[in-house]
Protein backbone atom coordinates (compact mmCIF):
# COMPACT_ATOMS: atom_id res chain seq x y z
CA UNK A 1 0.00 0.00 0.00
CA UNK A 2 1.37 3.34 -0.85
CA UNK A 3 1.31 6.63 1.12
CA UNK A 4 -0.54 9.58 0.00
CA UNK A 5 1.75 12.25 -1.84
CA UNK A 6 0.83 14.82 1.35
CA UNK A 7 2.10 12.24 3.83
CA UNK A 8 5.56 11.59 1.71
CA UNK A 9 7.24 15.11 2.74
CA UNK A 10 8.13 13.81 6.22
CA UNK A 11 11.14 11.61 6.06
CA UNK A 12 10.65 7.87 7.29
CA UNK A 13 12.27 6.27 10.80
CA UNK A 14 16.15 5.40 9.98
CA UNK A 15 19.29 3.88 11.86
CA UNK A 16 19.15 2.11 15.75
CA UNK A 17 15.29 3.67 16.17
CA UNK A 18 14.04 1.89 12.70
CA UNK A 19 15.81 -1.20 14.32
CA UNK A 20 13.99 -0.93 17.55
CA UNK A 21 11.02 -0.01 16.46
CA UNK A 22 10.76 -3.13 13.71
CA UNK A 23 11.93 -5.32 17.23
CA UNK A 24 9.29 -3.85 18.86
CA UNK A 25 6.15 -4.54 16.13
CA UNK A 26 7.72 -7.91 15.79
CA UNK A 27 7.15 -8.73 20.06
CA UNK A 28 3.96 -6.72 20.70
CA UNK A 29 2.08 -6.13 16.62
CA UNK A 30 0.84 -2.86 15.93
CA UNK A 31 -0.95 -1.42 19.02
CA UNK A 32 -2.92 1.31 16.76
CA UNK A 33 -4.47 0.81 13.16
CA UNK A 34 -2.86 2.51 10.30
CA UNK A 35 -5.15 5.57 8.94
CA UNK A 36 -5.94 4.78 5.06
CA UNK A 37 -8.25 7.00 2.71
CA UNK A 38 -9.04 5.54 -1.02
CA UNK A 39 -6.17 2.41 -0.39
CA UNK A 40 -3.45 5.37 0.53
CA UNK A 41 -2.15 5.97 3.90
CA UNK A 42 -2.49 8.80 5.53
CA UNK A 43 -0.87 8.41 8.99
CA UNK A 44 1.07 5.39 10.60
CA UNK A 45 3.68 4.81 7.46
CA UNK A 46 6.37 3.61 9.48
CA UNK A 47 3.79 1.48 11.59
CA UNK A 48 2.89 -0.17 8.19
CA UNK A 49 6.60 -0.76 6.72
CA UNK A 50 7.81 -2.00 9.87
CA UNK A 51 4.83 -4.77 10.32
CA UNK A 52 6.37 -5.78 6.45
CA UNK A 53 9.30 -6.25 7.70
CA UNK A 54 8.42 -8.26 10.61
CA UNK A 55 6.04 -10.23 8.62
CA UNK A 56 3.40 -9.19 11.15
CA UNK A 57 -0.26 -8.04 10.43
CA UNK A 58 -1.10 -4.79 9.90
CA UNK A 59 -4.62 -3.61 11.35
CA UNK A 60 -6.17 -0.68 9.46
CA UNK A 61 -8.57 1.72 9.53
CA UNK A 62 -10.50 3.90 7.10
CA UNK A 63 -10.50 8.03 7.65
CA UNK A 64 -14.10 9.09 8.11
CA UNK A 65 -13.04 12.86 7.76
CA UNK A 66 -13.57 15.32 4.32
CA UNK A 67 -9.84 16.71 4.69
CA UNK A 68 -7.20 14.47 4.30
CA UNK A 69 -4.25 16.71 4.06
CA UNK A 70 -5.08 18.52 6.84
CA UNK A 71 -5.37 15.41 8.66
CA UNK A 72 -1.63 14.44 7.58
CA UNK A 73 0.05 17.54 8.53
CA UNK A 74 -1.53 17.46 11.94
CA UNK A 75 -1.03 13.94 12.98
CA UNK A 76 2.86 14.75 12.04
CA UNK A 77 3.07 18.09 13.30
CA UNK A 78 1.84 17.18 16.78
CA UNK A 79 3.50 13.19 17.24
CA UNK A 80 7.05 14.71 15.96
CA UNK A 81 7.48 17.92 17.89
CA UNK A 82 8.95 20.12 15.35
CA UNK A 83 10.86 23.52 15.37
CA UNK A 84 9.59 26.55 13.30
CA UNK A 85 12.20 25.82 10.42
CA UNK A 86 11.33 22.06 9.91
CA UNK A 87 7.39 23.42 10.10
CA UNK A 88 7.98 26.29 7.86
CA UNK A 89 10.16 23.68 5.26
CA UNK A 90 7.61 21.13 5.35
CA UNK A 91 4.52 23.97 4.68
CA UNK A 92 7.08 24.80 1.83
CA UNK A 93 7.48 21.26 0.05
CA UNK A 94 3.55 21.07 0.67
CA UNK A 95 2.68 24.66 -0.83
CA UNK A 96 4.55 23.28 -3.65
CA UNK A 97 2.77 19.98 -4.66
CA UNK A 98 0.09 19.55 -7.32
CA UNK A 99 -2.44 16.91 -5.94
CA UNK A 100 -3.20 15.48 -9.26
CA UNK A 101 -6.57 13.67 -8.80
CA UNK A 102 -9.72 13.96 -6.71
CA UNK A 103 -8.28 11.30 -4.33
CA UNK A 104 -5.43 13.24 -3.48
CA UNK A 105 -7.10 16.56 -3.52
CA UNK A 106 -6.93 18.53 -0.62
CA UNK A 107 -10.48 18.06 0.19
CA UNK A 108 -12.61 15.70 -1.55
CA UNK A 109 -14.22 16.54 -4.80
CA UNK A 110 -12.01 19.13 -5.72
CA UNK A 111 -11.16 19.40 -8.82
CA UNK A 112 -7.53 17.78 -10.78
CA UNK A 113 -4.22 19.58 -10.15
CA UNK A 114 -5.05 21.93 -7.29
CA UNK A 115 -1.93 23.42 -5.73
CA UNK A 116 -2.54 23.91 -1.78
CA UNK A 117 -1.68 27.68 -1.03
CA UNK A 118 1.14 29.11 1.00
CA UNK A 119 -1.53 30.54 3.31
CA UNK A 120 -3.88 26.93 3.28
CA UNK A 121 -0.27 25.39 4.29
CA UNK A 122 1.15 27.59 6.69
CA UNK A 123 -2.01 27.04 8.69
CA UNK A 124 -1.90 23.30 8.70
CA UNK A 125 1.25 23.29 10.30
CA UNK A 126 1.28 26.27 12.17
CA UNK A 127 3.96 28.64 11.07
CA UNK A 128 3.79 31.88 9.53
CA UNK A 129 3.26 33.00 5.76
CA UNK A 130 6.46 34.90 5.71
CA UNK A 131 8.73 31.90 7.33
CA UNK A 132 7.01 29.73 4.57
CA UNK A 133 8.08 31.81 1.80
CA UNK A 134 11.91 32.39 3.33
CA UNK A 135 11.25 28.23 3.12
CA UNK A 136 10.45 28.34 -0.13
CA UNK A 137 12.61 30.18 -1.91
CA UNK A 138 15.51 27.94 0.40
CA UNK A 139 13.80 25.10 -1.42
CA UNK A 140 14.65 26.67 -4.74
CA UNK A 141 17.91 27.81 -4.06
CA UNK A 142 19.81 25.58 -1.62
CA UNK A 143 18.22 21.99 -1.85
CA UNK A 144 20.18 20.64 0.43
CA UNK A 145 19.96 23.58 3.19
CA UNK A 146 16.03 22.72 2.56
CA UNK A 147 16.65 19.21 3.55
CA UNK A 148 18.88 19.80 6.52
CA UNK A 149 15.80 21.65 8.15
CA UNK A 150 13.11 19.27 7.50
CA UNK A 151 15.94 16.69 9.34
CA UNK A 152 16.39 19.65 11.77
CA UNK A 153 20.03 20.03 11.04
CA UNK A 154 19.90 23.27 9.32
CA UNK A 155 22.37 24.73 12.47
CA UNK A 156 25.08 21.49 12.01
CA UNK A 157 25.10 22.56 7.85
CA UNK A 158 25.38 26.09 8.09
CA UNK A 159 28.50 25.68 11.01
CA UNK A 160 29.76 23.11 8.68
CA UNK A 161 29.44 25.32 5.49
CA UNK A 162 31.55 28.23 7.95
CA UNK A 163 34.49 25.67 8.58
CA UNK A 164 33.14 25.03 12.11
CA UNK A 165 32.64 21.97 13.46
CA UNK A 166 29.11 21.33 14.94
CA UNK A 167 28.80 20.78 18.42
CA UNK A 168 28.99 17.02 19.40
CA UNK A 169 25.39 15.27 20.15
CA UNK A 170 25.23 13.92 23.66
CA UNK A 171 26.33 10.36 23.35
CA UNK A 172 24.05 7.49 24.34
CA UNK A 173 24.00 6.95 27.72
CA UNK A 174 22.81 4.09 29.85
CA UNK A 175 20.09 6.03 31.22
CA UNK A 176 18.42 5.75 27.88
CA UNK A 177 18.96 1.58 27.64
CA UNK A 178 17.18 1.49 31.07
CA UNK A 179 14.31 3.97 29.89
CA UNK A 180 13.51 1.32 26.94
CA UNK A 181 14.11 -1.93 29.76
CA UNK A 182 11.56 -0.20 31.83
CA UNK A 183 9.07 1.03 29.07
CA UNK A 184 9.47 4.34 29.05
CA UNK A 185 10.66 4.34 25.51
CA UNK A 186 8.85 1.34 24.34
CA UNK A 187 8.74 2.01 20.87
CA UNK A 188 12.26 3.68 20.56
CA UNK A 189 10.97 7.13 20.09
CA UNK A 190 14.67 8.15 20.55
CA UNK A 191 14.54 11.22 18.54
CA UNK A 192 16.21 14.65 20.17
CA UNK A 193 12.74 16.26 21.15
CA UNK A 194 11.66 13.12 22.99
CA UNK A 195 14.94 12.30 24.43
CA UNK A 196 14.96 16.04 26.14
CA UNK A 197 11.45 15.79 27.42
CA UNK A 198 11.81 12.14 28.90
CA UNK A 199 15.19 13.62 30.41
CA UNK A 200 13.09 16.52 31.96
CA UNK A 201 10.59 14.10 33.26
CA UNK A 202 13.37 11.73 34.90
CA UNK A 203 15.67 14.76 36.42
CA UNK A 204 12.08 16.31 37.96
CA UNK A 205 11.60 12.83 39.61
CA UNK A 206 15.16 12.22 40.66
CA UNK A 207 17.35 15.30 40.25
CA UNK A 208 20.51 14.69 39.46
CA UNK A 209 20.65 10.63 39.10
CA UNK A 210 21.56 11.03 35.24
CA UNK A 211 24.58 12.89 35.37
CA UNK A 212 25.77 11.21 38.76
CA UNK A 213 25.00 8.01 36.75
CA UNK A 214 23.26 6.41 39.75
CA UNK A 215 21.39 4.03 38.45
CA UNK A 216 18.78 2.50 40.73
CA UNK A 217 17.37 6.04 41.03
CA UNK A 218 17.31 6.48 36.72
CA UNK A 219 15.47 2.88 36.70
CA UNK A 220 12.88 3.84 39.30
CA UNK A 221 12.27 7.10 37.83
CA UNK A 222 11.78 5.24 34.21
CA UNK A 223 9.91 2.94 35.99
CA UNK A 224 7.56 5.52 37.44
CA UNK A 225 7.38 6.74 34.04
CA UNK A 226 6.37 3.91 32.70
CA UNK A 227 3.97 3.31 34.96
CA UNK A 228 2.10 6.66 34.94
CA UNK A 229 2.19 6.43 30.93
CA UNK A 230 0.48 3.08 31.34
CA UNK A 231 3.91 1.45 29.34
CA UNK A 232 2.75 3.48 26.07
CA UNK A 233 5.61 5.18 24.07
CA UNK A 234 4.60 8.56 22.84
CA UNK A 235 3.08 7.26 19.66
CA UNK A 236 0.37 5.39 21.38
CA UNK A 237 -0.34 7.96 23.91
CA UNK A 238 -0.72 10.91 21.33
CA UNK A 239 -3.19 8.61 19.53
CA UNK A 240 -5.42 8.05 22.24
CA UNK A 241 -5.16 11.71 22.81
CA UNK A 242 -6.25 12.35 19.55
CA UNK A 243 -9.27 9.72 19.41
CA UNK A 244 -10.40 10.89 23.03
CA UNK A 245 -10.58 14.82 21.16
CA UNK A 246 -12.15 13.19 18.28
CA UNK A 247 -15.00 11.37 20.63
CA UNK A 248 -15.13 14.45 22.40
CA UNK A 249 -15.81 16.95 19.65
CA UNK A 250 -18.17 14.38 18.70
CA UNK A 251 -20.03 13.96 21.60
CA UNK A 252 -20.61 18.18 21.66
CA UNK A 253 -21.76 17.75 18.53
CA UNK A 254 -24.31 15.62 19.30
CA UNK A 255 -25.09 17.13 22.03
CA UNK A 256 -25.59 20.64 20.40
CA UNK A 257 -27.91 18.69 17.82
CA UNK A 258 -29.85 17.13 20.41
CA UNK A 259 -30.27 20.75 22.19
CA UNK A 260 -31.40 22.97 18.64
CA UNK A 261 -33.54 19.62 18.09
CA UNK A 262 -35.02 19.97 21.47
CA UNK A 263 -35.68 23.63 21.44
CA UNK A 264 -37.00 23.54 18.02
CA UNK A 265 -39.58 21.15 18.95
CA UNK A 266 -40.45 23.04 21.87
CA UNK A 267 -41.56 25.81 20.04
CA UNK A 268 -43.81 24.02 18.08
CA UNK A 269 -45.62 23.12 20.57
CA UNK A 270 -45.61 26.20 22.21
CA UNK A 271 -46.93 27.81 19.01
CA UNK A 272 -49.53 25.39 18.45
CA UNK A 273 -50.67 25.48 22.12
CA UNK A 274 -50.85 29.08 21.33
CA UNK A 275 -52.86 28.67 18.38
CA UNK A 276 -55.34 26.28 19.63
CA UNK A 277 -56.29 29.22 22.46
CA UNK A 278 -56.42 31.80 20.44
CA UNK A 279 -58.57 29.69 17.88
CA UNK A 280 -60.56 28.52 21.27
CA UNK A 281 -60.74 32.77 22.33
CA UNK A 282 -61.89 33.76 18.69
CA UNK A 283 -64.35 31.24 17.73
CA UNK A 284 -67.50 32.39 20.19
CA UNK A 285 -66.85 36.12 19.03
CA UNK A 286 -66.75 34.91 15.56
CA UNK A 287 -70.03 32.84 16.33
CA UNK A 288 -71.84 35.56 17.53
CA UNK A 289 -70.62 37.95 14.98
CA UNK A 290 -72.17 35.31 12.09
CA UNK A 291 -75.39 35.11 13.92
CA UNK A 292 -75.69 39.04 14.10
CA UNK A 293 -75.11 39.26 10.60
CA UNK A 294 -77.25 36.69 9.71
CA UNK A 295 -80.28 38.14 11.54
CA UNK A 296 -79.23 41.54 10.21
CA UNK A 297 -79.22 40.34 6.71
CA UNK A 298 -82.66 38.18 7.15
CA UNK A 299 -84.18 41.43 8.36
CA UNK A 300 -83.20 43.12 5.11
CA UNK A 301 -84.20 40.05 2.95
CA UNK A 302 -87.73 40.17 4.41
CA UNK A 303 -87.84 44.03 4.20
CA UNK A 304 -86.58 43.96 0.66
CA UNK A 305 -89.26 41.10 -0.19
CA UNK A 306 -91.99 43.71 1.24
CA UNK A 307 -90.58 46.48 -1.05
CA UNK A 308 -90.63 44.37 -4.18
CA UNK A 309 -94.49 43.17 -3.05
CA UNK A 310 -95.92 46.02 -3.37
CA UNK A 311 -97.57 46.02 0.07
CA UNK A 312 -99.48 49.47 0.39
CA UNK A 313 -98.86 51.81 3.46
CA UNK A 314 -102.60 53.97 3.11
CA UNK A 315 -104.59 49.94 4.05
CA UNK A 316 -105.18 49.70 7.35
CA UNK A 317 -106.19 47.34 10.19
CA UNK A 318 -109.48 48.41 10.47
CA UNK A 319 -109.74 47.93 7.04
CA UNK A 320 -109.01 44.48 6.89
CA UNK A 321 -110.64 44.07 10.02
CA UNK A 322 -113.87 45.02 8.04
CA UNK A 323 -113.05 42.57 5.37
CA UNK A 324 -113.15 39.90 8.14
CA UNK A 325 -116.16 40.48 8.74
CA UNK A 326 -117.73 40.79 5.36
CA UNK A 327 -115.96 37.80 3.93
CA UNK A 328 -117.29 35.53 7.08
CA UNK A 329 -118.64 32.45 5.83
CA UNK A 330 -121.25 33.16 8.09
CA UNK A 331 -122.51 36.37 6.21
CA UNK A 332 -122.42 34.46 2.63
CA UNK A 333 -125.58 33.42 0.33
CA UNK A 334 -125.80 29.48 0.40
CA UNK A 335 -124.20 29.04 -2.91
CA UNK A 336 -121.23 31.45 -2.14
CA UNK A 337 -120.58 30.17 1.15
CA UNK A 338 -117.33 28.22 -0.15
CA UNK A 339 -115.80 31.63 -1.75
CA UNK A 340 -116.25 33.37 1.37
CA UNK A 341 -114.28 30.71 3.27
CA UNK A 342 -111.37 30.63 0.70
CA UNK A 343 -111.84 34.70 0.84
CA UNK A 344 -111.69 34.53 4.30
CA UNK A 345 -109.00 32.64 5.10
CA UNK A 346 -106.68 34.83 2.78
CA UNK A 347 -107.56 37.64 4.07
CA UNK A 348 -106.90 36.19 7.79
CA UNK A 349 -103.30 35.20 6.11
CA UNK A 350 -102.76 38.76 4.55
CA UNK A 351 -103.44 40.19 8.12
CA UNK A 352 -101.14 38.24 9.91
CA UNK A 353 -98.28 38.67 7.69
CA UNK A 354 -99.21 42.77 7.59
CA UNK A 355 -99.04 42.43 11.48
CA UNK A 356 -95.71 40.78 11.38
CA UNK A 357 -94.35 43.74 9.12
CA UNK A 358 -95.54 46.27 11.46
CA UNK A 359 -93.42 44.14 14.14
CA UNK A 360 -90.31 44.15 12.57
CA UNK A 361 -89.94 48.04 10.94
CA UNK A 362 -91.46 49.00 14.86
């Protein structure tokens, strides 16, 4: 499996640490998965060459994230602790590259060849945009000055290049042997940066026991170490740093979903709660409003049916009272006694409507 281009620019383990380290997959296997995206890897390169070369197996896991190279650059920048020039040389080689397909792109579905910027790069590993381009134009002019500071040697070439001899490395001493017997250094992380910091730790625990060489104070200082680091080298421990932040941001996110979820459907009820009572406060108004207007409105129907009738004003009750009384069957001739009736009875009809006029324009 090959690495992706991004991951390429940092150099690979070398020397007595690649030996160690291979010793060490071979024993214990590879405690953390190698991070792959479309069959490249992304993180854990020396992880996956040294389980080769032990003939070992070589979990691996696929990168759930839309940003790949970002990914890269800060998995490396934060396991390898590096200075400002090897951060500024790296952003350089990286500013520099052409991705050449989607699955090397800097984020996915981007289009072919897109260059990452000086600015996009200088972010990702945390330097400044002027000690990129001072990186850059190194790159072009002095390759190998460019590759002394991504090794972190750029001090050691430039005394060389004066006709000074760089100052002598500390050698190995024992104290470092019993670090790796005691766990400490597990995975031979010997590298300068780790070495000082795993120094630090051991002279703040026993003060002094290094450079007195005594011993049984180093080991139980390494040993304490290794203890309080559960016997992970820094490898392991940065990755389970980085997977706790990862669960963590995570877990806020879900939680701030759950939360605008929440509240959301909280106001929906609230607003239809709100709804149904002012639906419940408006609907007798409304009622009685319809039945006003519906009585006012049969009022003028029947009023407008008396216009269009014809009814006349000057005929009054005595009059029809008097028709009453000549139309009683009563009063009729033998052979008009029928005609009276049906007389009668209409005008008994036309007096009660007339009466029921007078009621409603009164």
């Amino acid at each position: 499996m090959k690495a992706h281009p991004a991951a390429e620019i940092f150099p690979m383990m070398t020397g007595d640490a690649w030996s160690s380290f291979v010793a060490d997959i071979k024993t214990n296997g590879v405690q953390h998965p190698v991070i792959v995206h479309d069959g490249m890897i992304l993180d854990g390169r020396n992880r996956y060459a040294a389980a080769q070369e032990a003939g070992v197996e070589c979990p691996t896991k696929e990168y759930p994230g839309g940003d790949p190279v970002a990914y890269i650059m800060s998995a490396n920048v934060q396991r390898r602790h590096l200075t400002t020039a090897q951060r500024a040389a790296f952003a350089a080689e990286l500013a520099s590259m052409q991705l050449g397909s989607n699955q090397h792109s800097k984020k996915e579905g981007t289009s072919n060849d897109v260059p990452i910027t000086i600015d996009e790069a200088a972010s990702m590993l945390a330097v400044g945009r002027a000690s990129v381009d001072r990186a850059k134009a190194v790159m072009r002019t002095d390759p190998e000055m460019h590759e002394a500071a991504k090794a972190g040697k750029e001090k050691e070439l430039k005394a060389q290049r004066k006709g000074k001899e760089p100052k002598a490395k500390e050698p190995a001493m024992k104290w470092q042997s019993i670090a790796q017997e005691t766990g400490a250094a597990r995975l031979g992380n010997l590298n300068s940066d780790y070495l000082r910091k795993l120094k630090a730790d051991i002279d703040e625990i026993a003060p002094g026991a290094i450079e007195s060489k005594n011993e049984p104070a180093v080991r139980e200082a390494c040993e304490f170490i290794a203890k309080k680091t559960g016997g992970k080298s820094l490898d392991e421990r940065y990755e389970e740093h980085r997977q706790e932040v990862a669960t963590l941001k995570e877990t806020a996110a879900q939680k701030f979903d759950r939360l605008i979820n929440t509240e959301k459907r909280l106001l929906q009820e609230m607003f239809q709660t709100q709804l149904r009572e002012e639906a419940k406060r408006m609907l007798p108004e409304m009622d009685a409003e319809y039945k006003r207007m519906r009585d006012e409105y049969a009022v003028k129907n029947r009023r407008l049916a008396i216009s269009i009738k014809g009814i006349s004003p000057q005929i009054t009750e005595d009059d029809y009272r008097l028709l009453l009384n000549v139309l009683h069957p009563d009063r009729a001739p033998e052979d008009r006694k029928e005609r009276f009736a049906k007389a009668f009875d209409i005008v008994r009809k036309l007096d009660e409507y007339i009466s029921s006029v007078k009621a409603l324009k009164s």
